[in-house]
Protein backbone atom coordinates (compact mmCIF):
# COMPACT_ATOMS: atom_id res chain seq x y z
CA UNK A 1 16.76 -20.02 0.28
CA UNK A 2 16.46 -21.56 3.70
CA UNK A 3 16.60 -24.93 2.40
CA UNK A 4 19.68 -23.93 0.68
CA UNK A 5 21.19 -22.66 3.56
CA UNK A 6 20.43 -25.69 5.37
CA UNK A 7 22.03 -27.69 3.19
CA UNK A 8 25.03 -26.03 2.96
CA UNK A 9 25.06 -25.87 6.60
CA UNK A 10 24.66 -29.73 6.29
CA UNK A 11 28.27 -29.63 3.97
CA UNK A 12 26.52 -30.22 0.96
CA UNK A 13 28.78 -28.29 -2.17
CA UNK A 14 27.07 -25.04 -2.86
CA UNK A 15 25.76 -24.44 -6.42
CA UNK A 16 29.10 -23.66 -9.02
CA UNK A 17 26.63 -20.53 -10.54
CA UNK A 18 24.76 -18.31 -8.18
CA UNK A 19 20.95 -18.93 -7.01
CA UNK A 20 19.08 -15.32 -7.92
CA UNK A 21 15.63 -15.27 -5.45
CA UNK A 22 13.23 -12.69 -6.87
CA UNK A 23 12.14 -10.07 -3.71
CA UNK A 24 8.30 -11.39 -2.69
CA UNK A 25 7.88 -7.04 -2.84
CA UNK A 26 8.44 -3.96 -1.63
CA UNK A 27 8.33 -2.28 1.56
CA UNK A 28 7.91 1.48 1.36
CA UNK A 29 9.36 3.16 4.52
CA UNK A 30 8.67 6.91 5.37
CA UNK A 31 12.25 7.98 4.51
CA UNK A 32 11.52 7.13 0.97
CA UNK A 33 7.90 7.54 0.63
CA UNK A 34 6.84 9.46 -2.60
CA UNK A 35 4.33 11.11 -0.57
CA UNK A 36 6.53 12.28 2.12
CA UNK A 37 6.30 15.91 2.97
CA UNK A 38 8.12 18.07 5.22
CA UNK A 39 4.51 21.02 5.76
CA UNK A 40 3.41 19.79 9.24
CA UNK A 41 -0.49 19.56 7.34
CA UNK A 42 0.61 17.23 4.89
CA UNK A 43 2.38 15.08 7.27
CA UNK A 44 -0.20 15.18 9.94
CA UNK A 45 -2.20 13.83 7.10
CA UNK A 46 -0.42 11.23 6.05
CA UNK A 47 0.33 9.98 9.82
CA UNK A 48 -3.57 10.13 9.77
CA UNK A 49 -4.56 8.49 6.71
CA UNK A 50 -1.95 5.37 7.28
CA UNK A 51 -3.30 5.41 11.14
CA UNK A 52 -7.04 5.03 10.05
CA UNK A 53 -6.36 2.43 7.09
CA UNK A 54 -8.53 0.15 6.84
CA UNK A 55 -11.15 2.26 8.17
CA UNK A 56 -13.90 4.92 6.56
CA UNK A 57 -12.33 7.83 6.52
CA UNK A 58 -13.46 10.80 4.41
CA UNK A 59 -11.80 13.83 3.47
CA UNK A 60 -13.86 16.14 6.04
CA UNK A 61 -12.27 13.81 8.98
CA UNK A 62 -8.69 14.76 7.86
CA UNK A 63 -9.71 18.35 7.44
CA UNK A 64 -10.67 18.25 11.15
CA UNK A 65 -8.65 16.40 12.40
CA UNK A 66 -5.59 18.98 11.29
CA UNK A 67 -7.71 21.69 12.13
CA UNK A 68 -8.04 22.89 8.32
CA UNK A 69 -10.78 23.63 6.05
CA UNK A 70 -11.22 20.82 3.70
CA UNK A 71 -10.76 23.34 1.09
CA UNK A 72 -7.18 24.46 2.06
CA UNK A 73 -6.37 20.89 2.80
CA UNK A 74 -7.05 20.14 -0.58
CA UNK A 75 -5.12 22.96 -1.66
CA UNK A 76 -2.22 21.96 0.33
CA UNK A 77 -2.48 18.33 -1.15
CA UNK A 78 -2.08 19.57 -4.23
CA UNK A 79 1.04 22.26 -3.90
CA UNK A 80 2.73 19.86 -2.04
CA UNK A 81 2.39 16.37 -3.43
CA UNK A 82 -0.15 17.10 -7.15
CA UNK A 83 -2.37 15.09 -6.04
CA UNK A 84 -6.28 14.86 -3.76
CA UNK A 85 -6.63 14.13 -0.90
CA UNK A 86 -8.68 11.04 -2.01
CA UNK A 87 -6.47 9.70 -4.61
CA UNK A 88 -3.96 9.47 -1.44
CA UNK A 89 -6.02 7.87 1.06
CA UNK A 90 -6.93 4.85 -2.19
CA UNK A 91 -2.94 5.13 -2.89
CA UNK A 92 -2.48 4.13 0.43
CA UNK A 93 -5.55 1.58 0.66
CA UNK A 94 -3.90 0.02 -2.70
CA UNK A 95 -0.03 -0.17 -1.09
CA UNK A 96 -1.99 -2.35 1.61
CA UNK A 97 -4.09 -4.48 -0.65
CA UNK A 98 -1.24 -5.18 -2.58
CA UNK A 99 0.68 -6.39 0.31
CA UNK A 100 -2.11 -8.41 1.63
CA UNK A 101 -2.73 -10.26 -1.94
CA UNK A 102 1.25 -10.80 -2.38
CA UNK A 103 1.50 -12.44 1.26
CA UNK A 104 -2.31 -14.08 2.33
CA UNK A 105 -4.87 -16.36 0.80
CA UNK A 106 -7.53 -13.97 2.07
CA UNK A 107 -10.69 -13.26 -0.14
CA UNK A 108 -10.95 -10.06 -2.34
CA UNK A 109 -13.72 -9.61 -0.44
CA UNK A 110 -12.05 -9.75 3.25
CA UNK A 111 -9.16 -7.84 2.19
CA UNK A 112 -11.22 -5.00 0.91
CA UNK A 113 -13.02 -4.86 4.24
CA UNK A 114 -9.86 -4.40 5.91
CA UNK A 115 -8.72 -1.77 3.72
CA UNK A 116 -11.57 0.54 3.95
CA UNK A 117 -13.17 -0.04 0.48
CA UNK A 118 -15.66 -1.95 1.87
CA UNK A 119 -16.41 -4.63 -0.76
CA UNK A 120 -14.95 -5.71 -3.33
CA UNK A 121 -16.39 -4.30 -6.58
CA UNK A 122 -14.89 -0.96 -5.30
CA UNK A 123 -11.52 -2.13 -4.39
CA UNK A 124 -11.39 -3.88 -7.92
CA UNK A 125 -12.73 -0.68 -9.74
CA UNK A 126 -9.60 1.49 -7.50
CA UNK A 127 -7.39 -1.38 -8.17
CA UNK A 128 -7.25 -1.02 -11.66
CA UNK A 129 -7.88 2.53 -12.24
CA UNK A 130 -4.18 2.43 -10.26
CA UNK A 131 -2.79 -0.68 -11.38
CA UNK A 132 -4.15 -1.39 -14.51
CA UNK A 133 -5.16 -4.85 -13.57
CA UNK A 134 -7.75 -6.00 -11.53
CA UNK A 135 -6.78 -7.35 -7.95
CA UNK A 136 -7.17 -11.43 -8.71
CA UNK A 137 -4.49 -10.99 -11.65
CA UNK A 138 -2.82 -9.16 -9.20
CA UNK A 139 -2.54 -11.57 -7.00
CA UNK A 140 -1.64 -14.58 -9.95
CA UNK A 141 1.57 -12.55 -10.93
CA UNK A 142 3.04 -11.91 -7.29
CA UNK A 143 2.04 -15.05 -5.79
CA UNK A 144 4.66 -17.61 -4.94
């Protein structure tokens, strides 16, 4: 597209039929977040859980961290959005793994470090319980 632009900058004719560039993906942003909540818990939560990604957080450090049992937090979780509390923090691990296999050349390996899987045959066995494909094919389909 920049190339294009370039060009055309250049006075070079522009195509006769338009040029259709495919979106590299998706940014979610809070506003339209399918895990956005308006119960100060949940939100506290979710500020806490997309804070510490890329770390080792468990449940328990949410729970304390909102000053809630981890049994009503759970609760909560589910009233609120249906799901655990885990299956958010490895929805939001995935979101970032996904970005970082669309946009780097970094190794399954390194990018499940920085997600807070810690190695790679547990990001791969989250990755395709969620994505039903494993994180290399992935990474074939979105690639440029």
């Amino acid at each position: 597209a920049a190339s294009l632009l370039a060009k055309l900058m250049d006075g070079t004719t522009p195509p006769e039929a338009p040029l259709y560039l495919p979106p590299l993906h998706v940014v979610s942003r809070t506003s339209t977040d399918r895990l956005a909540s308006s119960h100060p818990t949940i939100v506290s939560s979710l500020d806490y859980i997309r804070e510490k990604n890329g770390e080792s957080i468990q449940v328990d450090m949410i729970a304390r961290h909102c000053a809630i049992s981890r049994r009503q937090l759970e609760r909560r979780f589910q009233d609120e959005l249906g799901m655990t509390v885990l299956s958010v923090i490895h929805q939001v691990r995935i979101e970032l793994s996904k970005e970082l296999l669309a946009v780097t050349n970094l190794p399954i390996q390194e990018i499940a470090k920085r997600v807070g899987f810690g190695d790679a045959k547990h990001l791969r066995i989250v990755f395709n319980k969620v994505m039903g494909m494993n994180p290399g094919t992935y990474r074939a389909k979105v690639k440029i």
